[in-house]
Protein backbone atom coordinates (compact mmCIF):
# COMPACT_ATOMS: atom_id res chain seq x y z
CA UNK A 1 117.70 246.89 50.18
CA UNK A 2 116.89 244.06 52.48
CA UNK A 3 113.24 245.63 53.02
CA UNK A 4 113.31 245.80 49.42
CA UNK A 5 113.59 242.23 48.99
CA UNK A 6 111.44 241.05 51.79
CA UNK A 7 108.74 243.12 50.22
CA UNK A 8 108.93 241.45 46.86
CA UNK A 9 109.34 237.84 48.16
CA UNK A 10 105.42 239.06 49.98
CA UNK A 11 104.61 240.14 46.29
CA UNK A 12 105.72 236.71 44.71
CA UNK A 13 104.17 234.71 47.35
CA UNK A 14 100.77 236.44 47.20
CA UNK A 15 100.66 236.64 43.09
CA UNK A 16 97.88 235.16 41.19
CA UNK A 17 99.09 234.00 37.73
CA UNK A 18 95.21 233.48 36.47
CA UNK A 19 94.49 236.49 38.02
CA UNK A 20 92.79 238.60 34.71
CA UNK A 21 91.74 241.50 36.74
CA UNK A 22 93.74 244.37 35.87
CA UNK A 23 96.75 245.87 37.59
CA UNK A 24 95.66 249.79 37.00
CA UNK A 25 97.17 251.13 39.44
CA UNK A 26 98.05 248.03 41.64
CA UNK A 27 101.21 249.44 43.32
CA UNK A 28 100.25 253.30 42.84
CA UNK A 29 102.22 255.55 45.02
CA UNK A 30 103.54 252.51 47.04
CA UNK A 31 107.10 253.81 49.03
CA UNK A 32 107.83 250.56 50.30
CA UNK A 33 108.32 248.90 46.94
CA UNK A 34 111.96 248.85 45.58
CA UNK A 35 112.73 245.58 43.76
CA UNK A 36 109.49 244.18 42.26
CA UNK A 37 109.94 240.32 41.40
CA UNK A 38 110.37 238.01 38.88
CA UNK A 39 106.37 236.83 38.25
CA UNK A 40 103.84 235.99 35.63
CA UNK A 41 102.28 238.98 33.81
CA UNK A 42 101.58 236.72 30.74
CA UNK A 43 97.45 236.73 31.81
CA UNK A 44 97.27 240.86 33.50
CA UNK A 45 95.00 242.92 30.66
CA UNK A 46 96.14 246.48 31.79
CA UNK A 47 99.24 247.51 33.77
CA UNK A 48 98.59 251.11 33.12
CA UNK A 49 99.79 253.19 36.27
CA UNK A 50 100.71 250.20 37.53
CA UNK A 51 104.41 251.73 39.60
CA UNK A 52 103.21 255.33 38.96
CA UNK A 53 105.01 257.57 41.97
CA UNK A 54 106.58 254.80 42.93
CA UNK A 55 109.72 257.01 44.66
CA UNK A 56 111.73 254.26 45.40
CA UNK A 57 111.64 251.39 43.14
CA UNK A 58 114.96 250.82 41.09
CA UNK A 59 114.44 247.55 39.49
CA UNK A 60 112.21 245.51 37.17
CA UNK A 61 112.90 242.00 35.82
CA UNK A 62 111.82 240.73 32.30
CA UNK A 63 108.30 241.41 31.81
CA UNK A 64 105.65 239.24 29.21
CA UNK A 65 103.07 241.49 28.94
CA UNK A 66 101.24 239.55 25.60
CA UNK A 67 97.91 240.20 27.15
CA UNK A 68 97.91 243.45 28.06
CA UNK A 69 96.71 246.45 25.75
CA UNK A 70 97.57 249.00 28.10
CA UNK A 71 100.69 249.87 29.66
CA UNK A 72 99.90 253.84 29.78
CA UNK A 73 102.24 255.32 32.29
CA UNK A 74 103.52 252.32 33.60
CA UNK A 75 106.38 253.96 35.22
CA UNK A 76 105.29 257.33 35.30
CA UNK A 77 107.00 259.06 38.29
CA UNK A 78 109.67 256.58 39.15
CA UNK A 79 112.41 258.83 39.80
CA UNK A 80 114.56 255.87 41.40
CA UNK A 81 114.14 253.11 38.72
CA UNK A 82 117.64 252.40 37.18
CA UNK A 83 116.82 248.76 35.47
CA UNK A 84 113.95 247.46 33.82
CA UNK A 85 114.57 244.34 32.34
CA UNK A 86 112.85 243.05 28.14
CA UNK A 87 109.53 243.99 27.89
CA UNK A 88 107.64 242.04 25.76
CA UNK A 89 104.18 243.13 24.18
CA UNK A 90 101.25 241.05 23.12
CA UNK A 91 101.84 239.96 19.25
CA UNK A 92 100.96 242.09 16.21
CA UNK A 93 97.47 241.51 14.99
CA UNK A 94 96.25 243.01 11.91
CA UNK A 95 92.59 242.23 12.79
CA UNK A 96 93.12 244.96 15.83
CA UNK A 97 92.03 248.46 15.22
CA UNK A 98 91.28 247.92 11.88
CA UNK A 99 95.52 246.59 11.25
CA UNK A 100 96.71 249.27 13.52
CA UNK A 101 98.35 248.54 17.02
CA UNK A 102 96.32 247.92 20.15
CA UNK A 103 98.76 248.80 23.34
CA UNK A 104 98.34 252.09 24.76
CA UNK A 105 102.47 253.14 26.04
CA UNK A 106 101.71 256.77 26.10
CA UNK A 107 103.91 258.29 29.05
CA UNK A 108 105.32 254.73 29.27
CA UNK A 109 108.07 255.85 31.09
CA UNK A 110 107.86 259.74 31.40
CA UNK A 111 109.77 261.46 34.91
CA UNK A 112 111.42 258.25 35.38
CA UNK A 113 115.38 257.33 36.04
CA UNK A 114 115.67 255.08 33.29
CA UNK A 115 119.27 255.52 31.87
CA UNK A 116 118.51 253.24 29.00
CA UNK A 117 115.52 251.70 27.34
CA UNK A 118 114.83 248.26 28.28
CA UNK A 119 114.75 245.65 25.16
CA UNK A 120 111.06 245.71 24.01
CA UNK A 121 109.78 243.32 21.59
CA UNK A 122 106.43 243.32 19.28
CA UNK A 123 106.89 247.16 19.40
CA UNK A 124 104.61 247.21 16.18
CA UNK A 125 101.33 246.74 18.77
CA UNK A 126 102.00 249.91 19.96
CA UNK A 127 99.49 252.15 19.37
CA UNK A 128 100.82 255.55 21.26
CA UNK A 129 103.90 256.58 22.28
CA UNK A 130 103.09 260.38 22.98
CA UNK A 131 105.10 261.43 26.04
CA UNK A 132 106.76 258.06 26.26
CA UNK A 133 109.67 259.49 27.57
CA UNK A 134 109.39 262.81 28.24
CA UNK A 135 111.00 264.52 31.62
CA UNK A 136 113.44 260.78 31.51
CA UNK A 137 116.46 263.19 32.99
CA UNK A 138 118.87 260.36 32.81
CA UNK A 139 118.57 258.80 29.43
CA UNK A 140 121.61 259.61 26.70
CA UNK A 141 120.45 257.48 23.60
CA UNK A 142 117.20 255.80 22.33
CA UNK A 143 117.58 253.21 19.38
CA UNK A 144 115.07 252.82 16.86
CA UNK A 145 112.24 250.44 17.03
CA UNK A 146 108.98 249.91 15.32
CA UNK A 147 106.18 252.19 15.89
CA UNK A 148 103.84 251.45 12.30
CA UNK A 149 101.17 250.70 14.26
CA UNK A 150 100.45 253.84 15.88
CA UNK A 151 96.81 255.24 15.16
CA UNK A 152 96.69 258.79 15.96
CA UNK A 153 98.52 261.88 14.68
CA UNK A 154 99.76 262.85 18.08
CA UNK A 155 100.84 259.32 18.85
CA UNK A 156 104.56 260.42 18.83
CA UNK A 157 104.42 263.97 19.99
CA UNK A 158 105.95 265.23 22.68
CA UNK A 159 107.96 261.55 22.82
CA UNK A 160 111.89 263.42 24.18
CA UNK A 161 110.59 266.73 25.81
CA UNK A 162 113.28 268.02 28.51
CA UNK A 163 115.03 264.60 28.25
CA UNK A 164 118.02 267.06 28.82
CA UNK A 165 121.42 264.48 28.60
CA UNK A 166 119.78 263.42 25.52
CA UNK A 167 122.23 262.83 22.35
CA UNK A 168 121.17 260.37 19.95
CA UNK A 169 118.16 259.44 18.65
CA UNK A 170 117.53 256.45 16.42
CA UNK A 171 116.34 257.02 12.76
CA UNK A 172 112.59 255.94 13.68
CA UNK A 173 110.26 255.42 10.70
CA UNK A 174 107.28 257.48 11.07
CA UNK A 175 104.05 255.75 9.95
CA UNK A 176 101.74 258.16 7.80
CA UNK A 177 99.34 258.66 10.66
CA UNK A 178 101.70 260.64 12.53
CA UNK A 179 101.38 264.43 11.42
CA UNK A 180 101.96 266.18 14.79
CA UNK A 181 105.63 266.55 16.39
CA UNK A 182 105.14 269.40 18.76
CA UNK A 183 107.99 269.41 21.20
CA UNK A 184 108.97 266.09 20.70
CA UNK A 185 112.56 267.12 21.14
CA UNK A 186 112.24 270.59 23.18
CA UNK A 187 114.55 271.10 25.92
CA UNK A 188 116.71 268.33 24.85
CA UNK A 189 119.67 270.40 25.46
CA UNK A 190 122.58 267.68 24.25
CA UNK A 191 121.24 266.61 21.24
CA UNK A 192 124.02 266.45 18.99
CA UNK A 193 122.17 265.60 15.87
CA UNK A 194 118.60 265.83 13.54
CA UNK A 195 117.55 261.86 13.26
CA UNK A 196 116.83 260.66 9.74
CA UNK A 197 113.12 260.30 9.97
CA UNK A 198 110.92 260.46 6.71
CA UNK A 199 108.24 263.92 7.88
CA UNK A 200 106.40 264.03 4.45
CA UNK A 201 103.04 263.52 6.08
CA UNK A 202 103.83 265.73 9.85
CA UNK A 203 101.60 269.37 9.66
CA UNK A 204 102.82 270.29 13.14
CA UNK A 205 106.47 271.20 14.06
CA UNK A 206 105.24 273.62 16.69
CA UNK A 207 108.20 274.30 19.44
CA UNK A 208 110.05 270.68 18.24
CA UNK A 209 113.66 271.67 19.05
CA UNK A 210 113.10 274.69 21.78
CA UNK A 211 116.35 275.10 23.50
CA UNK A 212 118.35 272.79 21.28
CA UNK A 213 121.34 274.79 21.72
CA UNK A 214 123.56 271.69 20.99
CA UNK A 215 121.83 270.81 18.40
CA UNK A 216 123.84 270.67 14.64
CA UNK A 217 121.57 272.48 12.38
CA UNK A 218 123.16 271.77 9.46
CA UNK A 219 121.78 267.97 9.77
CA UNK A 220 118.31 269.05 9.63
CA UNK A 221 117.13 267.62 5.96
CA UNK A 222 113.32 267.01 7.29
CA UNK A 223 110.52 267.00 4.33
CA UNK A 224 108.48 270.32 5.49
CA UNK A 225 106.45 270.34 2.78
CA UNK A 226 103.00 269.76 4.49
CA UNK A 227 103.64 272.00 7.44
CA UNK A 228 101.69 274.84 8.46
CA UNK A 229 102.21 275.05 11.85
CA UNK A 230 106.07 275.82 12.65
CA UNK A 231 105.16 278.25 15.62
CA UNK A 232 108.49 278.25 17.95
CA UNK A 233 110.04 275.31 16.09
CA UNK A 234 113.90 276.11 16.90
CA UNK A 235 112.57 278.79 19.52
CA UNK A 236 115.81 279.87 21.71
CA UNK A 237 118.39 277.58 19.77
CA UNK A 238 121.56 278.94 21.01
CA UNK A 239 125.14 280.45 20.56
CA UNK A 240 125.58 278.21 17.98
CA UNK A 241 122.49 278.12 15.87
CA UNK A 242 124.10 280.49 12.95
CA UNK A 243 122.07 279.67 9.54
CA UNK A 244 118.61 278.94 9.61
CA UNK A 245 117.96 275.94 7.46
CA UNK A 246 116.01 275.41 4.07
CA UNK A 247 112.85 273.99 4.52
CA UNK A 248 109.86 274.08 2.61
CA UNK A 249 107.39 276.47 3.86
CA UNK A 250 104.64 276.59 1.34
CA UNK A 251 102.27 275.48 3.25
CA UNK A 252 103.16 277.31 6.59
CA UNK A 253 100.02 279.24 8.60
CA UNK A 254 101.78 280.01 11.39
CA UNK A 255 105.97 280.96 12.12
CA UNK A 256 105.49 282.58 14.92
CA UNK A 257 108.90 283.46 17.05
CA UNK A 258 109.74 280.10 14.76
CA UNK A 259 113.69 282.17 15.31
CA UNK A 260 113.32 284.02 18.75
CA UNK A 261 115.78 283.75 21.05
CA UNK A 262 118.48 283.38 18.33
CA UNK A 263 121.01 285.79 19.25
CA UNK A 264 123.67 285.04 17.04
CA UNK A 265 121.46 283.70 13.87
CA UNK A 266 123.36 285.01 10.69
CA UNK A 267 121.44 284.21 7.78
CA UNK A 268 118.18 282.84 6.68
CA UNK A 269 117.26 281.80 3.21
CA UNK A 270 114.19 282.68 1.00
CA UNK A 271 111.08 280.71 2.79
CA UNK A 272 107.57 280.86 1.08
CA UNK A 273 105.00 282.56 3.28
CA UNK A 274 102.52 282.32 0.61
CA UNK A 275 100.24 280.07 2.91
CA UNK A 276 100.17 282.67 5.69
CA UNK A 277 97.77 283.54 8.29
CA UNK A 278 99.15 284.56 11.15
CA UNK A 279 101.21 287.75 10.83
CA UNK A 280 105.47 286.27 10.10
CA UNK A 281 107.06 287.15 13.30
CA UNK A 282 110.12 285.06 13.08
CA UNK A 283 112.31 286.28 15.90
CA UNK A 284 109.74 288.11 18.15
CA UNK A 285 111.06 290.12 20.65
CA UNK A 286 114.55 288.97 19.63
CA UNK A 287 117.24 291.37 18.75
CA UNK A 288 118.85 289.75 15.53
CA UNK A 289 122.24 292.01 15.65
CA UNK A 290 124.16 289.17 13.81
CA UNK A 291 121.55 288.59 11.42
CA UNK A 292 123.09 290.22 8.03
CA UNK A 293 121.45 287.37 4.95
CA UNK A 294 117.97 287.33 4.40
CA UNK A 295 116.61 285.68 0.99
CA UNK A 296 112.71 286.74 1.25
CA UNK A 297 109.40 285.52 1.81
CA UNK A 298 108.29 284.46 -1.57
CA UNK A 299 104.17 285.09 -1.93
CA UNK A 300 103.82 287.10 1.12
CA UNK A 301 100.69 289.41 1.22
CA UNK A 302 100.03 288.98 5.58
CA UNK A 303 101.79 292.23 7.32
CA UNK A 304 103.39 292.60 9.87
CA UNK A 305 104.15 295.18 13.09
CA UNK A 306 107.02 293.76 14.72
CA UNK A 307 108.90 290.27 15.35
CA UNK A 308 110.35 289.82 11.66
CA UNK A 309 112.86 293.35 10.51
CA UNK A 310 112.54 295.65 12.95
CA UNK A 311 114.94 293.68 15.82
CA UNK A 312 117.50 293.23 12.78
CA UNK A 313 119.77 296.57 12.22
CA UNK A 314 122.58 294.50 10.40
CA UNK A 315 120.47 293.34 7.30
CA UNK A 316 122.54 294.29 4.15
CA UNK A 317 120.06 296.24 1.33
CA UNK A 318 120.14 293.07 -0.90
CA UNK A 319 118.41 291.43 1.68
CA UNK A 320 116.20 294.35 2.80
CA UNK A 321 115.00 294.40 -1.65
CA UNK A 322 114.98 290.44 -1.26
CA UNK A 323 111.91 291.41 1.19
CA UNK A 324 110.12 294.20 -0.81
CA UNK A 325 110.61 292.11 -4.48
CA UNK A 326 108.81 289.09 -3.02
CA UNK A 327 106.04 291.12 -1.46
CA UNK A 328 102.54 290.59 -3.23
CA UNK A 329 100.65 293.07 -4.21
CA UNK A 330 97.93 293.96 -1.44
CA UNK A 331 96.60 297.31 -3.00
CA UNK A 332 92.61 295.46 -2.65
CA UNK A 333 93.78 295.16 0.97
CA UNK A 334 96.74 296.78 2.19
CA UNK A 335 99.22 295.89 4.76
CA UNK A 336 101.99 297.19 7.46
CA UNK A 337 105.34 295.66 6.46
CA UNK A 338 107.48 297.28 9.48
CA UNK A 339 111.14 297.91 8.64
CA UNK A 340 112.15 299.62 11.85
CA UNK A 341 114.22 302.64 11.63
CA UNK A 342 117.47 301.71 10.98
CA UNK A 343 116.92 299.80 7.69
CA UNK A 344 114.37 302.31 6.41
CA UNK A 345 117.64 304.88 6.43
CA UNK A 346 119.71 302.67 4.16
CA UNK A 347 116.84 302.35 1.64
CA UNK A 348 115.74 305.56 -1.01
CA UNK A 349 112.94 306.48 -1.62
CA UNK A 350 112.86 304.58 -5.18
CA UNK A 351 113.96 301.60 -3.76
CA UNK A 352 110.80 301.91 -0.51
CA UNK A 353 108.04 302.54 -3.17
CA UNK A 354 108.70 298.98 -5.00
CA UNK A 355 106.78 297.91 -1.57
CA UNK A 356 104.44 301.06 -0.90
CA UNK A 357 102.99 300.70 -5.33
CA UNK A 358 102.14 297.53 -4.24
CA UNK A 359 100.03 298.86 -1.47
CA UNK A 360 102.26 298.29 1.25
CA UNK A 361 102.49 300.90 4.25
CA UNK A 362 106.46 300.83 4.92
CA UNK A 363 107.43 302.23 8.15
């Protein structure tokens, strides 16, 4: 500790306050640095990478950063750093990016110690937050704050991924331009809770809440309806992910193992596939022995080989004609729709051609 602070009292002494040149990468990879000072940042442009692999560093003090329009991995690879004290980023300006926000944060703080997320102020200049804290191991709860100025659709993906003592996340307001949330909570594997975010305008929910196997489903009220891509989206969701959710799937291209790795998933209501093009292999591999309610895939006219009925011997015969009803009719191009064995024994024959007149090979 006391080479800590000898170190940063050579930092303050040597620090330029007019320096403009930019910090990129200043004290990269530095093992000596622990505490960094209290000094001027109001006049540094970029402090992107600026502790990056710093091992050892633990503390920050109150940063003004209202010149800089980039503090992209700041802190990336800080495993150490317990305390970084208000951050404060350079004032909104419409004029910016055509109104948008002009500070790059992406993996802001990503593989660092943080246990808490320092105050930051003029969070509405931010214009990506992807990875901001992804890998943070030691966080447990991350308030809301303003992110309407991001400019990409990515610019919040991936944001929690494998923060893994993770509980609570604020109810964040999701600006229009952000239609991509893949993984943004995977591997969080405390969350308690869905936030209340508005997803009307988010297309990608690819792999958001792998290995969520704390997670509440029954909290889950996201707007789905312009998704396509839900490929792995509550992928390996635990002992005590029972009911798959209602969501609006009209729009869905791809639901790919969207279910595998749920052992113990009961019931799943009637989703509309109508929008498919990848084959609907829900579970995968999975064996679904639990699974008993199945509602149907409303518009459905993509077959399928495996990965949807076949690892599911419990489905009751409602939900097995809930499938074949809702099947379209495919006779100009017909399709596998793959039963496995033991549900093509509880059908008749009557009951297996309302699938095979509609030019469905049922096996």
């Amino acid at each position: 500790i006391l080479d800590g602070v000898e170190y940063a009292k050579k930092i303050q002494n040597e620090w330029n306050p007019q320096d403009l040149e930019s910090m990129y990468e200043r004290f990269k990879d530095d093992a000596n640095l622990v505490i960094f000072p209290d000094v001027d940042f109001s006049k540094v442009l970029d402090v992107g990478n600026m502790f990056h692999s710093c091992t050892n560093l633990e503390f920050t003090p109150n940063m003004n950063l209202s010149s800089c329009v980039s503090a992209s991995a700041m802190f990336d690879h800080c495993p150490s750093l317990k305390y970084v004290g208000d951050i404060t980023f350079k004032e909104y300006n419409e004029n910016d990016n055509g109104g948008y926000g002009s500070v790059g944060a992406g993996t802001m703080f990503s593989y660092s110690g943080i246990t808490k997320v320092p105050k930051m102020y003029n969070t509405k200049s931010l214009m990506d937050c992807g990875s901001m804290f992804q890998y943070c191991s030691s966080l447990t709860e991350v308030d809301a704050f303003d992110i309407s100025g991001l400019i990409n659709s990515y610019g919040f993906a991936y944001m929690f991924n494998s923060c893994n003592i993770l509980r609570r996340v604020g109810d964040f307001v999701l600006p229009p331009v952000v239609t991509a949330l893949p993984s943004t909570f995977a591997y969080c594997s405390k969350l308690e809770k869905v936030p209340n975010w508005n997803t009307q305008n988010v297309t990608d929910f690819s792999g958001c809440f792998v290995s969520c196997g704390n997670l509440d489903i029954t909290t889950f009220n996201w707007d789905t309806s312009m998704g396509d891509n839900f490929n792995m989206m509550f992928y390996d969701g635990g002992d005590n992910f029972l009911h798959a959710p209602s969501m609006n799937t009209s729009k869905a291209q791809n639901v790919d193992n969207m279910y595998g790795n749920c052992w113990n998933i009961q019931s799943v209501p009637e989703y509309d596939f109508s929008s498919l093009i990848n084959p609907p292999t829900l579970f995968g591999w999975t064996e679904c022995s639990q699974l008993t309610e199945l509602g149907g895939f409303k518009g459905l006219k993509i077959g399928w080989d495996y990965g949807l009925l076949d690892k599911c011997p419990n489905l009751t015969v409602e939900s097995l004609m809930n499938v074949l009803n809702k099947l379209e009719d495919v006779s100009d191009n017909p399709q596998n729709c793959c039963l496995g064995e033991v549900n093509m024994a509880k059908l008749t024959p009557e009951q297996i051609q309302v699938a095979t007149s509609k030019g469905w090979n049922v096996f």
